[in-house]
C-alpha atoms as a PDB file:
ATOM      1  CA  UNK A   1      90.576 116.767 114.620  1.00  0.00           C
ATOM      2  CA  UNK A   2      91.292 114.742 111.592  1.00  0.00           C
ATOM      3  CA  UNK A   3      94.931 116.281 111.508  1.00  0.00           C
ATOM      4  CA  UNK A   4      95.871 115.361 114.531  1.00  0.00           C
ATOM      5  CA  UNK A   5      94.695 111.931 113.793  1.00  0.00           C
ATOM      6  CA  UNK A   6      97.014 112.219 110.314  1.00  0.00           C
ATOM      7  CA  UNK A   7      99.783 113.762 112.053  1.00  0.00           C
ATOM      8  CA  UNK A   8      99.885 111.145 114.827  1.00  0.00           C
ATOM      9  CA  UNK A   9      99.947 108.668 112.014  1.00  0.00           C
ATOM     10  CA  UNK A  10     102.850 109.919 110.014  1.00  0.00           C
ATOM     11  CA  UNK A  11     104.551 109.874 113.649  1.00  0.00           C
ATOM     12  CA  UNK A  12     104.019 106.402 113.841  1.00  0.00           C
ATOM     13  CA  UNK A  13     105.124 105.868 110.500  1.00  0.00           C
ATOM     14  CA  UNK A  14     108.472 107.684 111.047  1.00  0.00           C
ATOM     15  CA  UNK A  15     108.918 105.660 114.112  1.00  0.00           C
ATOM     16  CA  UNK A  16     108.413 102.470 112.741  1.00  0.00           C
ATOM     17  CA  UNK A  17     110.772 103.577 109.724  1.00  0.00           C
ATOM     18  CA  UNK A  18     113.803 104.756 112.267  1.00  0.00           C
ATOM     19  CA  UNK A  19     112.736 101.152 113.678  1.00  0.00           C
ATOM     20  CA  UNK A  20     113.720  99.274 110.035  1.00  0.00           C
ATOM     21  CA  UNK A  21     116.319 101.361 109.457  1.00  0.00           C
ATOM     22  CA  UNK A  22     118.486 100.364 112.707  1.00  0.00           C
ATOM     23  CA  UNK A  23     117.535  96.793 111.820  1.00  0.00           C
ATOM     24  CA  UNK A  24     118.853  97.229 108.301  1.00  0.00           C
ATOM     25  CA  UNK A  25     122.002  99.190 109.957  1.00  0.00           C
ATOM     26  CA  UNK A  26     122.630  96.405 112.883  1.00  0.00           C
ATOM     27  CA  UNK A  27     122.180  93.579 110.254  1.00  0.00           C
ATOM     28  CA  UNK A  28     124.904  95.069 107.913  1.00  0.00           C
ATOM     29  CA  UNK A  29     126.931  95.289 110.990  1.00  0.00           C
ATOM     30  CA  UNK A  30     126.734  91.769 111.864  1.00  0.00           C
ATOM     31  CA  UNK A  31     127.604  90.864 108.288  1.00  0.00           C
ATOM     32  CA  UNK A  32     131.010  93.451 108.534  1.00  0.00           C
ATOM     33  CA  UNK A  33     131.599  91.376 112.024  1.00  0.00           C
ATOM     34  CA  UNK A  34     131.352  88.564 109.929  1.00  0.00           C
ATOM     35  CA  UNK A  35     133.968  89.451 107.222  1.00  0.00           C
ATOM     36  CA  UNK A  36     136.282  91.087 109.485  1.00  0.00           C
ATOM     37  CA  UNK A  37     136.182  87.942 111.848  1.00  0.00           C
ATOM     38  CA  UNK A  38     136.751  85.257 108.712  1.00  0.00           C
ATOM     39  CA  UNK A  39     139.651  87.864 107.581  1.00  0.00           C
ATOM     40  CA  UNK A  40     141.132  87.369 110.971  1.00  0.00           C
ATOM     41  CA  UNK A  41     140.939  83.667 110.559  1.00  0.00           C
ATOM     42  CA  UNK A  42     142.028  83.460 107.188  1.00  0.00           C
ATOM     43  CA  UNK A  43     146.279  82.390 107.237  1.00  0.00           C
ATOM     44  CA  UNK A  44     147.959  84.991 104.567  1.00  0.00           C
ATOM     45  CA  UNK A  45     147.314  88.147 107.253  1.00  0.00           C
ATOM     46  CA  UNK A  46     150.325  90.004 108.487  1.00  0.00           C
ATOM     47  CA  UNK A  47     150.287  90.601 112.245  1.00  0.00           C
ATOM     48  CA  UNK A  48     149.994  94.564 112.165  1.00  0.00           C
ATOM     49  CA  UNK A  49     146.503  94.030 110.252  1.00  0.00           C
ATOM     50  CA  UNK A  50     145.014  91.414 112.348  1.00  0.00           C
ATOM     51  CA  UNK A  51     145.855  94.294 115.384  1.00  0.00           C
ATOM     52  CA  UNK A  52     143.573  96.869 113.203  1.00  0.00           C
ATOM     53  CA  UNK A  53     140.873  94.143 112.129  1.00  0.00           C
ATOM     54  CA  UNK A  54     140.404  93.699 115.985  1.00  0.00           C
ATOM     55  CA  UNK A  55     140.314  97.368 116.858  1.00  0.00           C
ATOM     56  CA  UNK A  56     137.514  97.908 114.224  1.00  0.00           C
ATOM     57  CA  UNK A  57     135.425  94.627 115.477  1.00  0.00           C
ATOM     58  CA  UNK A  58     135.814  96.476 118.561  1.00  0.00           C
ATOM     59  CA  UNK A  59     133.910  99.359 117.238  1.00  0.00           C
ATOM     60  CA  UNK A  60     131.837  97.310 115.473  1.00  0.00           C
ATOM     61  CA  UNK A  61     130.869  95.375 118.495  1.00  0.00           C
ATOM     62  CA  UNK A  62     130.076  98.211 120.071  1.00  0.00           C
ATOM     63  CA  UNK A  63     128.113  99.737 117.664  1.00  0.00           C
ATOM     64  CA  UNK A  64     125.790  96.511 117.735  1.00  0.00           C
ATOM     65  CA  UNK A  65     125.591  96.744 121.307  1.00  0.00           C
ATOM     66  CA  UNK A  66     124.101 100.564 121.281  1.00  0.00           C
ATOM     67  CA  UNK A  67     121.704  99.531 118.471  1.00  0.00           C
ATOM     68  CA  UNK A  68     120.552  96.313 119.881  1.00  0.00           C
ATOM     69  CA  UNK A  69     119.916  98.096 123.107  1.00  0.00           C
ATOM     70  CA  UNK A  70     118.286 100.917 120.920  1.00  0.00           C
ATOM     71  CA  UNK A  71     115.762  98.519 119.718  1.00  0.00           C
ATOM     72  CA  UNK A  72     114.868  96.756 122.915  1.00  0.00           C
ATOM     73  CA  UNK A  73     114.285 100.157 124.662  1.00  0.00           C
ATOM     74  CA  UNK A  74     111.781 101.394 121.430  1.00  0.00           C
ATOM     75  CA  UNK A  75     109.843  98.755 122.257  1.00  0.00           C
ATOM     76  CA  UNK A  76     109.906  98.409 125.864  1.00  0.00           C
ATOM     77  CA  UNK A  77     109.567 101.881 127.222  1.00  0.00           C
ATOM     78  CA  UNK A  78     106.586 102.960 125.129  1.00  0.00           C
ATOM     79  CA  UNK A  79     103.419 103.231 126.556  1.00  0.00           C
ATOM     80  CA  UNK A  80     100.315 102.028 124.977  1.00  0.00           C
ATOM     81  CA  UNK A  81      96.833 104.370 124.849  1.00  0.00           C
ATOM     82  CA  UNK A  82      93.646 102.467 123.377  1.00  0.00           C
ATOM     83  CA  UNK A  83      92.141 104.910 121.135  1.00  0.00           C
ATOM     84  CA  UNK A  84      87.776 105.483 120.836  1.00  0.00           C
ATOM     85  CA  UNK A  85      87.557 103.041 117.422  1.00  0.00           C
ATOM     86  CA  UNK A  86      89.541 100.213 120.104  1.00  0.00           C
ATOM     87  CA  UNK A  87      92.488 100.019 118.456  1.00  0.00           C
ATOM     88  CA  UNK A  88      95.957 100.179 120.180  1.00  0.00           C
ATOM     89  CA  UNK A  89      98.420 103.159 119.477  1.00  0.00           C
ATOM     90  CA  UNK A  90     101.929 103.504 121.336  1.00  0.00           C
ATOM     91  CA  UNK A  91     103.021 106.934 121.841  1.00  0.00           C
ATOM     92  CA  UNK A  92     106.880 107.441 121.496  1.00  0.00           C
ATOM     93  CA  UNK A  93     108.222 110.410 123.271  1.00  0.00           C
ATOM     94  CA  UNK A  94     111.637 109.290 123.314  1.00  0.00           C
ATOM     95  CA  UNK A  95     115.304 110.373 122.532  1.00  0.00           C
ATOM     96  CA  UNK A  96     118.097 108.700 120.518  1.00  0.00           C
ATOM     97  CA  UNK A  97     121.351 108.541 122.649  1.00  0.00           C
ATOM     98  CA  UNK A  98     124.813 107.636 121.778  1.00  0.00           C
ATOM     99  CA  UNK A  99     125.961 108.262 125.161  1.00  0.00           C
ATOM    100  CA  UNK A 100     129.536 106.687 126.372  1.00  0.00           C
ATOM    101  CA  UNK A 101     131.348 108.016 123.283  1.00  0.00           C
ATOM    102  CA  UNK A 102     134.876 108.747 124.164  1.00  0.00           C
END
């Protein structure tokens, strides 16, 4: 019985680490958003590479979008089960999707 209570620990802790991790990615997204979008701005860029800086924040964009909705959903959609010592565990039993590629 104790296993299961370890193993559904390390589960938790590997869900709460794929949690940080798309934080860290989405916040060094924003900051590429950032640099691409004051590049745009700047006055000494030649037409053909404000065209590509836009295509890429276009990726970029989207690529926040899927994560921020990644994040919302992980902690929305899980449902909660109070264990016998009281405390509150969520169980995640949920996929990672990167649907609408293409």
């Amino acid at each position: 019985m104790t296993q299961n209570r370890e193993g559904g620990e390390k589960r938790g802790e590997k869900d709460t680490h794929m949690v940080q991790i798309v934080r860290e990615l989405k916040q060094t997204v924003d900051e590429w958003l950032k640099s691409i979008n004051e590049e745009i701005e700047s006055e000494d860029v030649t037409r053909f590479k404000v065209r590509f800086l836009e295509i890429l924040r276009s990726i970029l964009e989207w690529v926040r979008d899927r994560l921020e909705s990644w994040l919302e959903s992980s902690g929305e959609d899980l449902p909660e089960k109070i264990d016998k010592g009281g405390s509150i565990q969520q169980i995640h039993q949920r996929q990672i999707s990167f649907s609408g590629i293409g």
